[in-house]
Protein backbone atom coordinates (compact mmCIF):
# COMPACT_ATOMS: atom_id res chain seq x y z
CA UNK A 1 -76.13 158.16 204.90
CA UNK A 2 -77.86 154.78 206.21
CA UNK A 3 -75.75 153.12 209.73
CA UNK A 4 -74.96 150.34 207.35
CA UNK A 5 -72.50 152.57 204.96
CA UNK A 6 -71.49 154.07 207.93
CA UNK A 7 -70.30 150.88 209.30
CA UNK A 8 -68.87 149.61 206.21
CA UNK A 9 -66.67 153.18 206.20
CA UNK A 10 -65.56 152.47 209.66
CA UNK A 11 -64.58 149.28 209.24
CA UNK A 12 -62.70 150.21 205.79
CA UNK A 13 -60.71 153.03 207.83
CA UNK A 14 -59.77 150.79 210.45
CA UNK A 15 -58.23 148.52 208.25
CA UNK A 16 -57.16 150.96 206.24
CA UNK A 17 -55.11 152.47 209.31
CA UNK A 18 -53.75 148.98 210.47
CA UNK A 19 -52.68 148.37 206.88
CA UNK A 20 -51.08 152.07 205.97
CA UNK A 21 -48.01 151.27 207.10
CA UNK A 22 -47.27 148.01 205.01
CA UNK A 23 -49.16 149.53 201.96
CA UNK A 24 -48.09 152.70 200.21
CA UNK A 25 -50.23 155.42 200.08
CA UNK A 26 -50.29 155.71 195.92
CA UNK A 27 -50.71 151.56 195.49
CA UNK A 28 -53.97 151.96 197.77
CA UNK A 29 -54.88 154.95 195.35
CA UNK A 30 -54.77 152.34 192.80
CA UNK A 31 -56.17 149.42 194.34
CA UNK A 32 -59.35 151.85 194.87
CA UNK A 33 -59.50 153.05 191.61
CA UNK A 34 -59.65 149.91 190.35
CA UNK A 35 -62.68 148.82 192.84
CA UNK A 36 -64.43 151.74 191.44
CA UNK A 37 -63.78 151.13 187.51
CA UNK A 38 -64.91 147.46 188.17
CA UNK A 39 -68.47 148.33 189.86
CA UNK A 40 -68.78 151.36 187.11
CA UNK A 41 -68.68 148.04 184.50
């Protein structure tokens, strides 16, 4: 995996763990599912 994913996947769990507490767990679920259907289009 190239440093620059790895970055971007640090940074993403970072926020994800400063966030996890205002968001529930199943609407992030969603809001990455839908991430991934849009760049599959």
């Amino acid at each position: 995996m190239s440093s620059s994913m790895i970055d971007f996947l640090d940074k993403f769990f970072d926020l994800y763990i400063v966030y996890q507490q205002e968001i529930p767990h199943q609407k992030m679920v969603e809001i990455l599912r839908e991430y991934a259907d849009r760049l599959d289009e």
